[in-house]
Protein backbone atom coordinates (compact mmCIF):
# COMPACT_ATOMS: atom_id res chain seq x y z
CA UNK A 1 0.00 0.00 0.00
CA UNK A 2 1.53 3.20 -0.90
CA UNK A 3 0.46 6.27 1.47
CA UNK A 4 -2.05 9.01 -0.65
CA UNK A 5 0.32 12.18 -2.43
CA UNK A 6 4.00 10.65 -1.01
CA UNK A 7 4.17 7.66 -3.35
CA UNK A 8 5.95 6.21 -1.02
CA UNK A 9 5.27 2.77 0.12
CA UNK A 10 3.69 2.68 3.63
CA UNK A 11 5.79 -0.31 4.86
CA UNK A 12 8.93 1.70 3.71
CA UNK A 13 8.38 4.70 5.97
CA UNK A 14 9.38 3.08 9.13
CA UNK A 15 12.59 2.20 7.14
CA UNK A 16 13.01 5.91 6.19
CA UNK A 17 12.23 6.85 9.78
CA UNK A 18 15.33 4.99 10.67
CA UNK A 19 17.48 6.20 7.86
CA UNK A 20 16.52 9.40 9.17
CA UNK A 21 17.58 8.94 12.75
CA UNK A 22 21.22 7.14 11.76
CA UNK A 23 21.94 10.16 9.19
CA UNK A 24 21.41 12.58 12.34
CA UNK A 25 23.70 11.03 14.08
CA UNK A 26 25.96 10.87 11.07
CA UNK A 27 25.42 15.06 10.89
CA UNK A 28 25.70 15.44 14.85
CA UNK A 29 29.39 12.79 15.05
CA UNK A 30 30.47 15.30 12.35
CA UNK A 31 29.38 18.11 14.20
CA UNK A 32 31.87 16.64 17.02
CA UNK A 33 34.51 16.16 15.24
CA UNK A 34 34.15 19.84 13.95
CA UNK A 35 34.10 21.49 17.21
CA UNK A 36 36.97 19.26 18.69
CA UNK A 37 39.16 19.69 15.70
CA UNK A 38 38.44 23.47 15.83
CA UNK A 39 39.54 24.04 19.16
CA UNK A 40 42.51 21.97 19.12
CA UNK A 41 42.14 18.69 19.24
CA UNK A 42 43.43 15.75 16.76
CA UNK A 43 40.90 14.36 14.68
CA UNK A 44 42.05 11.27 11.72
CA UNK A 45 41.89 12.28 8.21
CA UNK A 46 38.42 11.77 6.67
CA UNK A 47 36.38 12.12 9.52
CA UNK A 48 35.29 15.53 8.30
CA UNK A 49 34.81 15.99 5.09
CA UNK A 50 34.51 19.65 3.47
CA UNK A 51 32.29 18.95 0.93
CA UNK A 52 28.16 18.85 1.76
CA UNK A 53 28.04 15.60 -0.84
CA UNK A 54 30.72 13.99 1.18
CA UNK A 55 30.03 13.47 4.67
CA UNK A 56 27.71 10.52 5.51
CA UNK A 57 24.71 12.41 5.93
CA UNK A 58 25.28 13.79 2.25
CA UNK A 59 25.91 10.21 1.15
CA UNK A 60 22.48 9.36 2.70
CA UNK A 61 20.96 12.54 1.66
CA UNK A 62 21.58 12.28 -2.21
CA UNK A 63 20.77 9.30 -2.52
CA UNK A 64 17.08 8.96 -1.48
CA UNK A 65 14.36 7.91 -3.51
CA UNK A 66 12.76 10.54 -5.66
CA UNK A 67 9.39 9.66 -3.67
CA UNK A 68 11.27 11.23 -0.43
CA UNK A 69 13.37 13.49 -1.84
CA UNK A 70 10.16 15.56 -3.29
CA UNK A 71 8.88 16.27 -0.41
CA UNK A 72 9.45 19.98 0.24
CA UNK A 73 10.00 18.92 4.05
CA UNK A 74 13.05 17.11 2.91
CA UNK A 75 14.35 19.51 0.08
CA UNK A 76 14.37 22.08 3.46
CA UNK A 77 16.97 20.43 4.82
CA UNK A 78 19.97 21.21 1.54
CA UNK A 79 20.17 24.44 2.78
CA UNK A 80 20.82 24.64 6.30
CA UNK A 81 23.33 21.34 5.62
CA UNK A 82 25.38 23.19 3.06
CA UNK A 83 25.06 25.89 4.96
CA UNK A 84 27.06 23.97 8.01
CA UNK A 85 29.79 22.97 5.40
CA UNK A 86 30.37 26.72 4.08
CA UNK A 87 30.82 27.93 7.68
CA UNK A 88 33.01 24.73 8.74
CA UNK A 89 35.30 25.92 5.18
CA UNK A 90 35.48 28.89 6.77
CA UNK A 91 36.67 27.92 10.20
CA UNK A 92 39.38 25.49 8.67
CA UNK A 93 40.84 28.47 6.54
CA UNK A 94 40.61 30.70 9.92
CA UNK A 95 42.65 28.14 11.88
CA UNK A 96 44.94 26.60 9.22
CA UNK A 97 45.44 27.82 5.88
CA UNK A 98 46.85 30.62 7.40
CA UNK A 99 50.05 32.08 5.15
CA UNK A 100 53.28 31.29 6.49
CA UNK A 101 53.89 33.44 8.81
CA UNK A 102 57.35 35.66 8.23
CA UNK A 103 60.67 35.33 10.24
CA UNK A 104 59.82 38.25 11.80
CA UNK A 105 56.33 37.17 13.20
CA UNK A 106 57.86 33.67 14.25
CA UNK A 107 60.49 35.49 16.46
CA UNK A 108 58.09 37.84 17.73
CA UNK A 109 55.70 35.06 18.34
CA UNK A 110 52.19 34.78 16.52
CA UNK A 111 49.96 34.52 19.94
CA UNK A 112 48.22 37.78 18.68
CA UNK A 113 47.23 36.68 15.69
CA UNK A 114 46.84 32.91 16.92
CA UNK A 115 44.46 34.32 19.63
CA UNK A 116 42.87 36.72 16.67
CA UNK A 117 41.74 33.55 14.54
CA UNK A 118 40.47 31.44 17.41
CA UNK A 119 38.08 34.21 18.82
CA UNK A 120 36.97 34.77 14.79
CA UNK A 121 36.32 30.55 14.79
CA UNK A 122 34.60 30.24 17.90
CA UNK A 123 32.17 33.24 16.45
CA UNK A 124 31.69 31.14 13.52
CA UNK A 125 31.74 27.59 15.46
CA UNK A 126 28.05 29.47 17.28
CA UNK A 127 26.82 29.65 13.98
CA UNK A 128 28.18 26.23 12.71
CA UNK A 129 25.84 25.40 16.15
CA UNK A 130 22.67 27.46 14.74
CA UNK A 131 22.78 25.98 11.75
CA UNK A 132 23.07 22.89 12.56
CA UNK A 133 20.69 22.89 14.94
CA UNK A 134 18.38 24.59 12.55
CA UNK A 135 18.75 21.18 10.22
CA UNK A 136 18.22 18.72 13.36
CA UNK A 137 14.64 20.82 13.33
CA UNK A 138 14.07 20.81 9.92
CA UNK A 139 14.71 17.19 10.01
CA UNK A 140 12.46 17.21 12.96
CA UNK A 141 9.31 18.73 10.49
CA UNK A 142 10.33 15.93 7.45
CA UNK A 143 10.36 12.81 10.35
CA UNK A 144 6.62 14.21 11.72
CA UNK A 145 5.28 14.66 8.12
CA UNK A 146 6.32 11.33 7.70
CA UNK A 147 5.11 9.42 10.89
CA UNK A 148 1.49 11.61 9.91
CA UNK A 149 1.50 10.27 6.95
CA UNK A 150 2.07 6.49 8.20
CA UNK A 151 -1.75 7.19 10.32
């Protein structure tokens, strides 16, 4: 039985409704890893991709059924998710594509400058936060319109 104006099969929504709940916690490890590598900490190669196609949640994201992706509760969510990517970019290039910093500056020490870029990243790591959470919610909306339309 497929549910009325989704097209999507009524047995397959509690499937989705899981899909939806592992790619959250796909978005919200990444989110970790994020806010740990941006103030300081070591994180393995891979674990946070750049790109919005890339991480896990993208994998899962672009690769839904047309039947789910149509739904304008889940076409809400590409924006706020490469939204989080843009501003996560931007931290990275804050904290480490920084030029090389002159022989001057390394004698003199950077900590100015060092302490410069981490108050800019932890500005943009509370809107990497807002954003996110803003996507959690939106996801929030797609999972109710879909448990409403599983009766």
């Amino acid at each position: 039985m497929t549910v009325v104006g989704s097209g999507i099969p009524a047995a397959e929504i509690d499937q989705i409704l899981q899909q939806i709940r592992r790619a959250k916690t796909a978005h919200l490890r990444w989110r970790a890893y994020a806010m740990a590598l941006s103030t300081g900490y070591a994180v393995e190669e891979g674990q946070l991709p750049m790109d919005h196609t890339e991480c896990q949640f993208g994998h899962w994201y672009y690769s839904v059924p047309e039947e789910l992706s149509s739904l304008p509760e889940f076409q809400a969510v590409e924006q706020p998710h490469q939204q989080v990517h843009a501003i996560y970019r931007e931290i990275f290039q804050q904290l480490f594509n920084q030029p090389e910093p002159s022989f001057w500056q390394k004698l003199m020490g950077q900590k100015a400058t060092d302490a410069e870029n981490r108050k800019i990243a932890e500005k943009k790591l509370e809107l990497l936060n807002d954003k996110s959470r803003e996507m959690l919610d939106v996801l929030d909306v797609l999972e109710k319109t879909l448990q409403q339309m599983q009766g």
